[in-house]
C-alpha atoms as a PDB file:
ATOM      1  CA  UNK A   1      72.354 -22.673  55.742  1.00  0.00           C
ATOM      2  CA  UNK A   2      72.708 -26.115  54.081  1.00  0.00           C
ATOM      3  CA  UNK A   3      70.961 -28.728  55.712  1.00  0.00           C
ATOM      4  CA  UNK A   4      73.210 -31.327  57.796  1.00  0.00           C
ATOM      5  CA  UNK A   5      71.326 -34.167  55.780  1.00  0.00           C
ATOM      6  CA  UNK A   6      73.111 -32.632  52.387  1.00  0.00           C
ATOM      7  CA  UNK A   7      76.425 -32.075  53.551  1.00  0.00           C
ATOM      8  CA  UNK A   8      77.338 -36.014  52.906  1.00  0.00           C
ATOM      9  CA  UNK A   9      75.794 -36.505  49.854  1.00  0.00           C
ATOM     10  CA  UNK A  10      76.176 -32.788  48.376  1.00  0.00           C
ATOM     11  CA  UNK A  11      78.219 -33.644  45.187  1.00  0.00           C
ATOM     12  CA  UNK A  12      75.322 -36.399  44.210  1.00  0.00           C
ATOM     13  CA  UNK A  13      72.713 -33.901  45.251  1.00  0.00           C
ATOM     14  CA  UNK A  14      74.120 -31.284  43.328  1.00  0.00           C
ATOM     15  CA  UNK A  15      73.624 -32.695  39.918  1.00  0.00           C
ATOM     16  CA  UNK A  16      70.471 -34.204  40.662  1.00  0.00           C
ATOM     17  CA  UNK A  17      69.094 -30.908  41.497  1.00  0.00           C
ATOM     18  CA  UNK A  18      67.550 -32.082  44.674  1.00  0.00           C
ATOM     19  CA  UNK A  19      67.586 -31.161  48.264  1.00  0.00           C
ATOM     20  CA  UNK A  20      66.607 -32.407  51.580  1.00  0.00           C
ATOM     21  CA  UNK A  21      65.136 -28.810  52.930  1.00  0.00           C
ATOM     22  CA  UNK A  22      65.423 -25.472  51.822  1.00  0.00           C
ATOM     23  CA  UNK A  23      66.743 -21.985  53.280  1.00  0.00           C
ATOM     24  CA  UNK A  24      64.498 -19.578  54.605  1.00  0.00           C
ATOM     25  CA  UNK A  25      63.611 -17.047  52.127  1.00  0.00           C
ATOM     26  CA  UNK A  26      65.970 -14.467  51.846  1.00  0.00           C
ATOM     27  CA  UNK A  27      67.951 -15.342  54.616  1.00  0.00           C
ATOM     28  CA  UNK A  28      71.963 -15.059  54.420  1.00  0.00           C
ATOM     29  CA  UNK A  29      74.072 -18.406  55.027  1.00  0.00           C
ATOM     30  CA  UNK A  30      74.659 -18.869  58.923  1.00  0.00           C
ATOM     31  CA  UNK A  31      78.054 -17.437  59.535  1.00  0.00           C
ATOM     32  CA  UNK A  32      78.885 -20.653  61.775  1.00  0.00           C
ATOM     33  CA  UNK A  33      78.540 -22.796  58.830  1.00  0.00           C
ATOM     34  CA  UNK A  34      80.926 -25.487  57.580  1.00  0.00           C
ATOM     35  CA  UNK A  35      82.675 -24.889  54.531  1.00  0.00           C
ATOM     36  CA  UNK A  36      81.913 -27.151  52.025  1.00  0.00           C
ATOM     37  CA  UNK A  37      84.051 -29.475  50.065  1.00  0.00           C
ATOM     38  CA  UNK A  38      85.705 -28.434  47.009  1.00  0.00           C
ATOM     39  CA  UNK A  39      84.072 -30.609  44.562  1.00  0.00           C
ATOM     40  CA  UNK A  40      85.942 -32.630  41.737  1.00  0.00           C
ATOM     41  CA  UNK A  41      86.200 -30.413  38.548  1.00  0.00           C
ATOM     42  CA  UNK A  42      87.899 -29.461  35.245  1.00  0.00           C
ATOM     43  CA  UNK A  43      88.526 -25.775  34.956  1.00  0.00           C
ATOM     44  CA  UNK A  44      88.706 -25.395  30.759  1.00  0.00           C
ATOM     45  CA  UNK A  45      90.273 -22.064  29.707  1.00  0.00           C
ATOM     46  CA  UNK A  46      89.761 -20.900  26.577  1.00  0.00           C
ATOM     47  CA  UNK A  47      91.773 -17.886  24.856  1.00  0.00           C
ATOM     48  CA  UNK A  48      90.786 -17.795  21.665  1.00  0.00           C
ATOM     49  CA  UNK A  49      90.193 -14.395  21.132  1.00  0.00           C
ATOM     50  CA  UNK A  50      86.318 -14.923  19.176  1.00  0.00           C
ATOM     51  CA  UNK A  51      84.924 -16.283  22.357  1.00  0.00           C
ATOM     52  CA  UNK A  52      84.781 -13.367  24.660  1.00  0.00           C
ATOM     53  CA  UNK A  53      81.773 -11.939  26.839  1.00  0.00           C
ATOM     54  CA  UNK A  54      79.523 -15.310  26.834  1.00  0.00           C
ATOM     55  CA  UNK A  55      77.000 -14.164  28.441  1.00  0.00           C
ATOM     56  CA  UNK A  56      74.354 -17.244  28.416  1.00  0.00           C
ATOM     57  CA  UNK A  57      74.571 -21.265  28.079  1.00  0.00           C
ATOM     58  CA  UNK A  58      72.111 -24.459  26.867  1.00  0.00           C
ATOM     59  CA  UNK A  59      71.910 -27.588  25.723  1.00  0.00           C
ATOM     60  CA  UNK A  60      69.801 -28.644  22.790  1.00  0.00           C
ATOM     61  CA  UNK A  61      67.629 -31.494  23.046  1.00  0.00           C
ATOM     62  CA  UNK A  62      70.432 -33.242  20.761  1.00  0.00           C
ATOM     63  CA  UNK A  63      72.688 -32.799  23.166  1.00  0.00           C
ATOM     64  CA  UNK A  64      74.516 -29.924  21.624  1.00  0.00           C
ATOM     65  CA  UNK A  65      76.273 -27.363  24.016  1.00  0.00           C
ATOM     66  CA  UNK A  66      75.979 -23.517  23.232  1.00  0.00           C
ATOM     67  CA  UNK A  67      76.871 -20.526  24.070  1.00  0.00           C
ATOM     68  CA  UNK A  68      76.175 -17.433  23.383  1.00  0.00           C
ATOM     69  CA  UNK A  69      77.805 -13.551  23.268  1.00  0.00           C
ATOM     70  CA  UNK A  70      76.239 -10.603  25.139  1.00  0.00           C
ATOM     71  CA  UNK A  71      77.674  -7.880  22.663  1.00  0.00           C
ATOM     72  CA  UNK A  72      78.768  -9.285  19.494  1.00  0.00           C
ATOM     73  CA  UNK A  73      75.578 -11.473  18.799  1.00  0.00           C
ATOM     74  CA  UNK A  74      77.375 -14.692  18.192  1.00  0.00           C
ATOM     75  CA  UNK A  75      76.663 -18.455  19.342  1.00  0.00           C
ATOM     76  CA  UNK A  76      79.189 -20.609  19.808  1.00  0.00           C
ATOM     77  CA  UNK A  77      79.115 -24.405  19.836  1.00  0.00           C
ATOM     78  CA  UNK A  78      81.030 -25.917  22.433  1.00  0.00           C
ATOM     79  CA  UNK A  79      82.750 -29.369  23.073  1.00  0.00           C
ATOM     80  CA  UNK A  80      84.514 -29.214  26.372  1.00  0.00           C
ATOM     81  CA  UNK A  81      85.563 -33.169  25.899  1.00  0.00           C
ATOM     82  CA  UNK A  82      87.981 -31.757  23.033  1.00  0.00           C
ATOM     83  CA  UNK A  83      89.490 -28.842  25.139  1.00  0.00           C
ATOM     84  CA  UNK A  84      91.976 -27.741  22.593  1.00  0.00           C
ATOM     85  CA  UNK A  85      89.686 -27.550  20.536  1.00  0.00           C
ATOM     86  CA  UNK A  86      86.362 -26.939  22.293  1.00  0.00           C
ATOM     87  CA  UNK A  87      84.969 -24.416  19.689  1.00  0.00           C
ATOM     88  CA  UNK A  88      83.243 -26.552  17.197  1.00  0.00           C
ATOM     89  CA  UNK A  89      81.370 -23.692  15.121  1.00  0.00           C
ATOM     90  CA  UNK A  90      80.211 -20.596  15.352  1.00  0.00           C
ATOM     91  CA  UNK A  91      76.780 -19.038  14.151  1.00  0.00           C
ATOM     92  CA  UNK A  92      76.222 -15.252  13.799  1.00  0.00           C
ATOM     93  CA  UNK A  93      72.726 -13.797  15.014  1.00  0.00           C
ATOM     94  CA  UNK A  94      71.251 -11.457  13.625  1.00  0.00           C
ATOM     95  CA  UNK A  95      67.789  -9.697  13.537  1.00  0.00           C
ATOM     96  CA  UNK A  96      68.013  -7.770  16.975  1.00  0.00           C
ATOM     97  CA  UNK A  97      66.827  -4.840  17.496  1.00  0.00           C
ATOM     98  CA  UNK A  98      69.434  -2.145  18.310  1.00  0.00           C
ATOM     99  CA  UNK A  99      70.924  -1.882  21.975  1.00  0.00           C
ATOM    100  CA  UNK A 100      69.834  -4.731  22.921  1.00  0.00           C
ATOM    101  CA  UNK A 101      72.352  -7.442  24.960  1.00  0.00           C
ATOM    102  CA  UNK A 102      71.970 -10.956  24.622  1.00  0.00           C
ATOM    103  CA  UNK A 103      72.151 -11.956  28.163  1.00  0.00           C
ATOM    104  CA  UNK A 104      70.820 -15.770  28.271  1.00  0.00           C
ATOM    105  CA  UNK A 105      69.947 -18.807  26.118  1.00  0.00           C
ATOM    106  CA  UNK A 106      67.568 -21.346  26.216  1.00  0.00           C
ATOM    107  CA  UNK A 107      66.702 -24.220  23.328  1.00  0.00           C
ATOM    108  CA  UNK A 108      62.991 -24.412  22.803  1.00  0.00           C
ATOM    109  CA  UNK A 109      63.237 -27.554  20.334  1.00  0.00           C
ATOM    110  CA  UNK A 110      66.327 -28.533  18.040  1.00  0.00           C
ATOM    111  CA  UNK A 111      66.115 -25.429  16.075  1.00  0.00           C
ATOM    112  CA  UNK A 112      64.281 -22.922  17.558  1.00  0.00           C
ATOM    113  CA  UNK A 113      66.083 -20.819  20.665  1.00  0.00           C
ATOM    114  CA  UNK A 114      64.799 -17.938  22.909  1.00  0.00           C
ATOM    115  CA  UNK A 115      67.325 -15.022  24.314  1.00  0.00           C
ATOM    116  CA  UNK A 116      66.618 -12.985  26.949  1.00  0.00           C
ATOM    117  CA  UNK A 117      67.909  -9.463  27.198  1.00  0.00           C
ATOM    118  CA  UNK A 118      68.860  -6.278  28.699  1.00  0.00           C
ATOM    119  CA  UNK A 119      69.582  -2.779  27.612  1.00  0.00           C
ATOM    120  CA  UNK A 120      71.018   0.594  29.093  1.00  0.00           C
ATOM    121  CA  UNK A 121      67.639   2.104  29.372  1.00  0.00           C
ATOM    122  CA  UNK A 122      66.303   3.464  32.848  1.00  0.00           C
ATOM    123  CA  UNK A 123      62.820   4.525  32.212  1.00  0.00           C
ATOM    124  CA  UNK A 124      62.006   0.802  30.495  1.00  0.00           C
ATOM    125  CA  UNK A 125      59.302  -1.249  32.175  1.00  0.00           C
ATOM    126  CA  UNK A 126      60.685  -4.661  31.138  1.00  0.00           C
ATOM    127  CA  UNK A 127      62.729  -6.583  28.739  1.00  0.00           C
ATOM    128  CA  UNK A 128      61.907  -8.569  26.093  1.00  0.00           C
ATOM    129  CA  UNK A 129      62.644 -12.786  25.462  1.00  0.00           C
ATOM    130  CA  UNK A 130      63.442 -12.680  21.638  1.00  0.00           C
ATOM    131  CA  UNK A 131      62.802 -15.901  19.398  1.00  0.00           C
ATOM    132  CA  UNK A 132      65.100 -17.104  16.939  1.00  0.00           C
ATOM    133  CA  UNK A 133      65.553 -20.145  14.456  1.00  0.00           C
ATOM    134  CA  UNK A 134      69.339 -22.127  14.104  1.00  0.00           C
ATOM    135  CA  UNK A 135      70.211 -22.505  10.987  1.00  0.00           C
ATOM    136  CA  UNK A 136      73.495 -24.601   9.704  1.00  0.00           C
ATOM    137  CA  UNK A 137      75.524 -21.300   9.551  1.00  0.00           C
ATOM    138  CA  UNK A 138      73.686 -18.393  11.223  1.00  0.00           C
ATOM    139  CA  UNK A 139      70.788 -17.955  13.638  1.00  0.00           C
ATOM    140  CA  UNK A 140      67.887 -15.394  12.862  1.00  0.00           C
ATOM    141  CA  UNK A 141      65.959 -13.435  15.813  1.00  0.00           C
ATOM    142  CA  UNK A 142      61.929 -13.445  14.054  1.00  0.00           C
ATOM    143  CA  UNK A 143      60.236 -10.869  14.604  1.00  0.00           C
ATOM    144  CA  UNK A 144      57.952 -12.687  17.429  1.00  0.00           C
ATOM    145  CA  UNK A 145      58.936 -11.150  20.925  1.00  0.00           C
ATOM    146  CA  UNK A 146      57.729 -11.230  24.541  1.00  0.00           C
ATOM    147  CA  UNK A 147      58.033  -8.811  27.105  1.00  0.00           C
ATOM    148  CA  UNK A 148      58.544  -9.664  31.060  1.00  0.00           C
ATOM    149  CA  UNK A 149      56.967  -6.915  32.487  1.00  0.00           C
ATOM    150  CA  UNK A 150      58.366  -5.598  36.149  1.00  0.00           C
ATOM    151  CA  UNK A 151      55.218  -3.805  37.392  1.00  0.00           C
ATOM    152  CA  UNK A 152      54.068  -7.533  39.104  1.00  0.00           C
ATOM    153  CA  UNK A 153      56.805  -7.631  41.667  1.00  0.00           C
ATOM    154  CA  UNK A 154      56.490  -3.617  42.105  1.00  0.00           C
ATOM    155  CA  UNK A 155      60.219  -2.866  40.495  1.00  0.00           C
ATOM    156  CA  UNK A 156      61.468  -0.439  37.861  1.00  0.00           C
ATOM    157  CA  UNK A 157      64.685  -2.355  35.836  1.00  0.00           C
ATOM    158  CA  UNK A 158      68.517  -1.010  36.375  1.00  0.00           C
ATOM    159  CA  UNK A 159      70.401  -0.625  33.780  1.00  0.00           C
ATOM    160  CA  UNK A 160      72.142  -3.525  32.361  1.00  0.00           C
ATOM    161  CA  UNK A 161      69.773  -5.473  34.479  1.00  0.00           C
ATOM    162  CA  UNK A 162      67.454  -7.847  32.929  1.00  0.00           C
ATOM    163  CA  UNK A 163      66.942 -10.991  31.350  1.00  0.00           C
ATOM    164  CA  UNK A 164      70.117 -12.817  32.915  1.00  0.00           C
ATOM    165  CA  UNK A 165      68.666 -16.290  33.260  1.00  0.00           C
ATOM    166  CA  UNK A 166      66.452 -18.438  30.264  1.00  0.00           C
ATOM    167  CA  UNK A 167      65.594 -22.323  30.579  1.00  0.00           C
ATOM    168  CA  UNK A 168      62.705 -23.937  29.233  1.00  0.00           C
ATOM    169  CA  UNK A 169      61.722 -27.157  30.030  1.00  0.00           C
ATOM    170  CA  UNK A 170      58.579 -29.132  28.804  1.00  0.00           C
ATOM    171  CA  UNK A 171      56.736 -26.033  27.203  1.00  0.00           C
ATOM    172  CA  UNK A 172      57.489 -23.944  30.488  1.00  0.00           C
ATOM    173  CA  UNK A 173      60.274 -21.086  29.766  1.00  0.00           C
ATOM    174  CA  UNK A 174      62.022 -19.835  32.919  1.00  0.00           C
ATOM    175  CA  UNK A 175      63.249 -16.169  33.031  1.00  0.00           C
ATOM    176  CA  UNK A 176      65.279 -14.648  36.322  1.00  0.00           C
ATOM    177  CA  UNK A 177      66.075 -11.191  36.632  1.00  0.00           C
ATOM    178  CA  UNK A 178      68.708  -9.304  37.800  1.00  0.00           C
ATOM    179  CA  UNK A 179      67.083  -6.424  39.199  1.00  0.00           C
ATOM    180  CA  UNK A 180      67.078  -7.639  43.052  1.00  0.00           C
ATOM    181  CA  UNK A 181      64.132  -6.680  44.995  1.00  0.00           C
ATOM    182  CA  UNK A 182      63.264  -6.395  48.401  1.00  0.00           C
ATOM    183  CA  UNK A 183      60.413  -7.637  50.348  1.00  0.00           C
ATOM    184  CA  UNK A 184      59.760  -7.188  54.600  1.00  0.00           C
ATOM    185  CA  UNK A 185      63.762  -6.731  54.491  1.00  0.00           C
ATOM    186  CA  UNK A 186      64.720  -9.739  52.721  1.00  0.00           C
ATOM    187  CA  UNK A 187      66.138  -9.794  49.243  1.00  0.00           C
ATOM    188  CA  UNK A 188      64.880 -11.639  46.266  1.00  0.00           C
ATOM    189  CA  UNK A 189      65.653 -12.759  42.916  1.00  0.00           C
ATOM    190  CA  UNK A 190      62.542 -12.132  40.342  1.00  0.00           C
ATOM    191  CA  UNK A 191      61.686 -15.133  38.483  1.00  0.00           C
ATOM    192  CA  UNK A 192      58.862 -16.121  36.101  1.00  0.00           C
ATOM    193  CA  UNK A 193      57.364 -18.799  34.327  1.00  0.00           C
ATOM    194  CA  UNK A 194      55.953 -18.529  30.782  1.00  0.00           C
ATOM    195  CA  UNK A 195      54.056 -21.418  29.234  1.00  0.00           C
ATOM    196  CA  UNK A 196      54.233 -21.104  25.597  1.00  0.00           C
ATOM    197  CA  UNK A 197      50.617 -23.066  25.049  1.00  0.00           C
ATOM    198  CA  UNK A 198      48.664 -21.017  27.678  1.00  0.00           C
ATOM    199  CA  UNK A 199      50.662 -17.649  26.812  1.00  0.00           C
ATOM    200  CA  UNK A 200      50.798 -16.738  30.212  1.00  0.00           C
ATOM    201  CA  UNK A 201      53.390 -15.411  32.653  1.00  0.00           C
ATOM    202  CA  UNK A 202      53.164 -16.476  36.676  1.00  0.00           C
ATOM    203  CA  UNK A 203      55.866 -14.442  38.852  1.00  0.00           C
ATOM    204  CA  UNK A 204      57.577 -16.155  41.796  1.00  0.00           C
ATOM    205  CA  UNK A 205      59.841 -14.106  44.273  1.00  0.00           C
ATOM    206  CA  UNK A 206      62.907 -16.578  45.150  1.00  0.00           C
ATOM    207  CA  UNK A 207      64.681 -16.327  48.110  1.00  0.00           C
ATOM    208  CA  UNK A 208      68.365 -15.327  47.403  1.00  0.00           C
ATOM    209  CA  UNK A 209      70.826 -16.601  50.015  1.00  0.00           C
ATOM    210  CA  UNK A 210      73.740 -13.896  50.432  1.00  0.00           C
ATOM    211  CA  UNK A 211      73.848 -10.240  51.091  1.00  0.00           C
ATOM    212  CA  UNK A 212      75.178  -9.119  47.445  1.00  0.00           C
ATOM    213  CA  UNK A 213      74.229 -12.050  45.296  1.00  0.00           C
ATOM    214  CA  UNK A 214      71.746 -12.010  42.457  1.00  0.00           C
ATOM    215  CA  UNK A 215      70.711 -14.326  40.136  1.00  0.00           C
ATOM    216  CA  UNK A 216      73.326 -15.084  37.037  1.00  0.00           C
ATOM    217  CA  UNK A 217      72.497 -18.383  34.767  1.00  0.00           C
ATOM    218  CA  UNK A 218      69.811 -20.882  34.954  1.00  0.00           C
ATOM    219  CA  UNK A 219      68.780 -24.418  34.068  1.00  0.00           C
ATOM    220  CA  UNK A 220      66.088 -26.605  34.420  1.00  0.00           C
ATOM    221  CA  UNK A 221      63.320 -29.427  34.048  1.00  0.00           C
ATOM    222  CA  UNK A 222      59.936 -30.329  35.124  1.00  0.00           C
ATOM    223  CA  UNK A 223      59.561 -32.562  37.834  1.00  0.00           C
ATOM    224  CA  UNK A 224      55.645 -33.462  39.531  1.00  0.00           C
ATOM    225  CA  UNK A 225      55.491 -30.841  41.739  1.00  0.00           C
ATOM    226  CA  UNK A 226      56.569 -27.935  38.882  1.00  0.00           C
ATOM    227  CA  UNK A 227      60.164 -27.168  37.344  1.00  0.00           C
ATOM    228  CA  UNK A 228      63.074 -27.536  39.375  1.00  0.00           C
ATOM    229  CA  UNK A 229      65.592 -25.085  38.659  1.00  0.00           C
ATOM    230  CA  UNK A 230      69.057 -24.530  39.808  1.00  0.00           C
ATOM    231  CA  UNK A 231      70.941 -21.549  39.890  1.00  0.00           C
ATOM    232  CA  UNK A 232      73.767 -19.521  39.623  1.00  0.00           C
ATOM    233  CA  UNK A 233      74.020 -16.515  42.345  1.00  0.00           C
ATOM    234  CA  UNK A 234      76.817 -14.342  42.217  1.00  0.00           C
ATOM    235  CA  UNK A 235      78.201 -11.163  42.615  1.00  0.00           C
ATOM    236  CA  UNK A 236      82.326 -10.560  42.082  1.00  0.00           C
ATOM    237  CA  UNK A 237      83.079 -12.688  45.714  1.00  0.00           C
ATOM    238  CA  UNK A 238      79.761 -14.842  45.323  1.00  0.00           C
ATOM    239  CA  UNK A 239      79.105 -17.880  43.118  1.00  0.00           C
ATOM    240  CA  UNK A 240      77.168 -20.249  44.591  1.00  0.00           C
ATOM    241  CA  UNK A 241      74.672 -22.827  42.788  1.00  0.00           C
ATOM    242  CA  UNK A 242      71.591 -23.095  44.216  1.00  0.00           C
ATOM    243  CA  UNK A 243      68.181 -25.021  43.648  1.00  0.00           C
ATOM    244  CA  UNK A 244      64.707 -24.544  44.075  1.00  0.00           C
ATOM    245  CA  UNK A 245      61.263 -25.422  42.495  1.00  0.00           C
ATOM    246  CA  UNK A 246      58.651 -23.483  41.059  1.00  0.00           C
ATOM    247  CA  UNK A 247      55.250 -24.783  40.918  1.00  0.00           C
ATOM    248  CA  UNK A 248      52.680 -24.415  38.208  1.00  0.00           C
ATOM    249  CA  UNK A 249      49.831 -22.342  38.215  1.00  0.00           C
ATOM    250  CA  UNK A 250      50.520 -20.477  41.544  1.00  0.00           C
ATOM    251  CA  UNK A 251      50.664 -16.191  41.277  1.00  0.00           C
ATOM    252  CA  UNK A 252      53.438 -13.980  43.370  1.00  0.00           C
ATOM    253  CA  UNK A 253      54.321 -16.688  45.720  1.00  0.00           C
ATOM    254  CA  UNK A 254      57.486 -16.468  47.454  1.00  0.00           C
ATOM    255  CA  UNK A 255      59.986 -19.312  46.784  1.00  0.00           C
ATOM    256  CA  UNK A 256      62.902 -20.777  48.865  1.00  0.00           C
ATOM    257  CA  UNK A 257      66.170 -21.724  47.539  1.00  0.00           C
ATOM    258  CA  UNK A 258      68.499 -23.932  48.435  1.00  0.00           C
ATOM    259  CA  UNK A 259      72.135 -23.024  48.577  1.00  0.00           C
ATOM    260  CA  UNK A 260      73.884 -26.413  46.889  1.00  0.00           C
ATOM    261  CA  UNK A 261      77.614 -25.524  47.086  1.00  0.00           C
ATOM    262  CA  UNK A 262      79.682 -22.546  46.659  1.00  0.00           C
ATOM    263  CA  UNK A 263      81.649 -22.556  44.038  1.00  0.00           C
ATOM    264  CA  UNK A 264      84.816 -19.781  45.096  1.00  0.00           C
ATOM    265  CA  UNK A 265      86.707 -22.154  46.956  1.00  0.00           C
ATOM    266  CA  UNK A 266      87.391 -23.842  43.732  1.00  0.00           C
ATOM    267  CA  UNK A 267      89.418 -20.291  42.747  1.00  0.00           C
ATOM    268  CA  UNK A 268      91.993 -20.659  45.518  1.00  0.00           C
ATOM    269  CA  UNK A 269      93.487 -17.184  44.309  1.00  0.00           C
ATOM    270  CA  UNK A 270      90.739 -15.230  44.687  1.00  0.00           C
ATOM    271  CA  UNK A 271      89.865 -14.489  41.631  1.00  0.00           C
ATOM    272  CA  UNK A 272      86.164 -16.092  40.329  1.00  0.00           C
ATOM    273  CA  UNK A 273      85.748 -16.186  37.121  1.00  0.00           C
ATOM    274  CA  UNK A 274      82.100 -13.951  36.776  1.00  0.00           C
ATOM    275  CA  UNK A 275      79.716 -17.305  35.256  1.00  0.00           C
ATOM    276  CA  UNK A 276      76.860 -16.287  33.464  1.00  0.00           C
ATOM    277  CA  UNK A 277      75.762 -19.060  31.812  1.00  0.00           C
ATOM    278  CA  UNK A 278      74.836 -22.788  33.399  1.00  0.00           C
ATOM    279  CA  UNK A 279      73.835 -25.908  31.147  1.00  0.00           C
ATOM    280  CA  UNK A 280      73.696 -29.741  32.140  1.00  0.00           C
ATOM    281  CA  UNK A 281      74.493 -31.908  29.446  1.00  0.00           C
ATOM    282  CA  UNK A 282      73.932 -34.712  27.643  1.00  0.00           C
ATOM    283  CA  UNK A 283      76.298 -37.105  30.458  1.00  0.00           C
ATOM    284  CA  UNK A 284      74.804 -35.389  33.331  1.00  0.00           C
ATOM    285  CA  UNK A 285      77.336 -33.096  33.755  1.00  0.00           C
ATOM    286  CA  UNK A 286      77.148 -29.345  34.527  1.00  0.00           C
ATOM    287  CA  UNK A 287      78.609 -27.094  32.942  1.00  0.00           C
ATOM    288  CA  UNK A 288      79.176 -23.393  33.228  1.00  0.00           C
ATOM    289  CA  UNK A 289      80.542 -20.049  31.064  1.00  0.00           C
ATOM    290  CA  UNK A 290      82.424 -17.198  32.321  1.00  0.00           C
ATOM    291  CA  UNK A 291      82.054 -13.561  31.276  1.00  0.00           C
ATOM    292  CA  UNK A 292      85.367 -12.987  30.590  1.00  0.00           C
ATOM    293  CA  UNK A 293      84.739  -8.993  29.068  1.00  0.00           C
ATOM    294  CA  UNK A 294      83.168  -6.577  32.103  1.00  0.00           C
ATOM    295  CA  UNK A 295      85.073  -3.365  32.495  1.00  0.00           C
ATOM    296  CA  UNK A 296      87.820  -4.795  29.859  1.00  0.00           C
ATOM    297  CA  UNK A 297      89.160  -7.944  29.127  1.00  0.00           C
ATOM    298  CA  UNK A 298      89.857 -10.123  32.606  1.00  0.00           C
ATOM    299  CA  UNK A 299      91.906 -13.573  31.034  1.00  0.00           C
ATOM    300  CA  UNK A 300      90.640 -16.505  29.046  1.00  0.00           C
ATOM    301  CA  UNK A 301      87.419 -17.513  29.114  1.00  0.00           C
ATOM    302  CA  UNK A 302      86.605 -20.189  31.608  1.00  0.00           C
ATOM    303  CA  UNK A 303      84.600 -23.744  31.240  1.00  0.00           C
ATOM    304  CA  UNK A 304      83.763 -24.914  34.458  1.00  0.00           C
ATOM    305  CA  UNK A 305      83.024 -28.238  34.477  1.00  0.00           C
ATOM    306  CA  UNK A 306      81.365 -30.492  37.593  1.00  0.00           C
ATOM    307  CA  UNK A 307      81.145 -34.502  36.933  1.00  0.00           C
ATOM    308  CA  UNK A 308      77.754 -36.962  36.767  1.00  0.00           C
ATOM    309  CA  UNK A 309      77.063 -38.076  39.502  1.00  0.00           C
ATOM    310  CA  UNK A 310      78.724 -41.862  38.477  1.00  0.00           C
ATOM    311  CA  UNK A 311      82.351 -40.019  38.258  1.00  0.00           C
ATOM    312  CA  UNK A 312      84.829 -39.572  40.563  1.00  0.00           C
ATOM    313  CA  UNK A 313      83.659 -36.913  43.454  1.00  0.00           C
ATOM    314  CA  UNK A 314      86.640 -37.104  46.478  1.00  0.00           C
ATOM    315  CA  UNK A 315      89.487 -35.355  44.214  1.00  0.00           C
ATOM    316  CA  UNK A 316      90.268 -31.848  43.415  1.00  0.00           C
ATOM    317  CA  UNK A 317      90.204 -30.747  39.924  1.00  0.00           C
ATOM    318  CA  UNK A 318      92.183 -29.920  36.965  1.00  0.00           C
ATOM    319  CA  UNK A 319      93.204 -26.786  34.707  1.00  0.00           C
ATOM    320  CA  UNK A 320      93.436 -27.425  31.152  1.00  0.00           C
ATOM    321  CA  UNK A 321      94.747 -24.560  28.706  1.00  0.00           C
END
């Protein structure tokens, strides 16, 4: 349930990335509770044909927006200020090892990028977080990898359920899962931290807040009590954006998360786009990719865009083709 303190100031809140209390862990949204606003917005569709199955999203410290391709190992640079025209470039990737999806992004420093990943495999017992250098024309995956083991939260990976969510912020890399598990009957979302001085990984269990949703995109930065995170949790009706905090140093502990707005009323026919990647960037604004290529090709893909906190909140939004 959102707090009553959040309701007023939710757009603000939202791209701040803070709240005023958190959900219980695990527990669904009280079924008496308000709808919220829909937010102000630009809906970007893009149907050029390259960009098709994003599957991840970041920002480079330069400001940069990216995005990357599950399947066909591309990364696309993005300017949604230019929307008939928002592809600036794109970058090939290569050096992955075979089978392996692309599912999420994150910028390390101005040139070097982590992906997480996923493949069809049952019997795995993680997936790996694959380094890779930007160059002016191509990107190339090094041979340095690092595996997120499951065996710490007691799970066994689905297929086509891994690595969904990548941020890094400050030396700190973020990974979510999406492989839900289950803990004294309420669901959560596994999430980890890897610091990239110490070399080590500290698991957190976070709180998901429907019955169906699991964790899609992520972005984030450090803050003095950890990194603060927010979210994307979704599942074909679901896509909500959610925050919580993960602080350093601390083993298995089990996180709350707060449920910051849901996103579907935006889609007033129904039919949300399925985001899989979340960035803010350099204005403040958040912005977030659709997976446009699950089960066949579904329409263009989508840019949703939500405005800095200085812009205009009290409108609906816009389409722009």
């Amino acid at each position: 349930m959102v707090p009553p303190c959040m309701r007023r100031l939710l757009p603000l809140l939202l791209l701040a990335g803070f709240g005023c209390a958190s959900t219980p862990t695990g527990s669904a949204p009280d079924p008496k509770e308000e709808p919220l606003p829909v937010m102000a917005h630009t809906r970007i569709q893009i149907a050029d044909p390259r960009l098709h199955g994003a599957s991840g999203m970041t920002t480079a410290p330069s400001g940069r927006l990216f995005a990357v391709l599950e399947r066909d190992h591309q990364l696309f640079e993005l300017n949604p200020s230019t929307p008939s025209s928002a592809i600036v470039g794109v970058r090939g990737i290569s050096g992955a090892p075979a089978g392996v999806d692309l599912e999420a992004v994150a910028f390390i420093d101005d040139t070097h990028l982590a992906f997480g990943t996923e493949t069809t495999n049952t019997q795995r017992t993680g997936d790996l977080i694959l380094f890779a250098e930007l160059g002016p024309d191509s990107v190339t995956i090094s041979e340095q990898t690092l595996k997120l083991e499951y065996a710490p939260w007691g799970l066994t990976p689905e297929r086509n359920r891994g690595v969904e969510g990548l941020c890094h912020a400050a030396g700190v890399l973020v990974a979510a899962v999406e492989t839900v598990g289950v803990q004294d009957g309420q669901r959560f979302a596994p999430v980890a931290t890897f610091d990239l001085l110490q070399k080590k990984w500290t698991y957190f269990r976070v709180g998901l807040t429907t019955e169906t949703g699991k964790l899609s995109a992520l972005t984030c930065r450090t803050s003095p009590a950890g990194v603060e995170v927010m979210a994307i949790e979704r599942h074909y009706e679901v896509s909500r954006l959610l925050q919580f905090t993960l602080p350093r140093g601390v083993q298995g502990q089990n996180i709350a998360a707060t449920s910051l707005a849901d996103v579907s009323p935006i889609f007033e026919d129904g039919k949300i786009p399925n985001f899989e990647g979340l960035a803010v960037m350099s204005d403040g604004s958040l912005a977030s990719i659709s997976d446009n290529d699950y089960g066949g090709m579904t329409g263009p893909t989508e840019l949703l865009i939500l405005p800095a906190p200085n812009q205009n909140l009290g409108v609906r939004g816009q389409v722009v083709r």
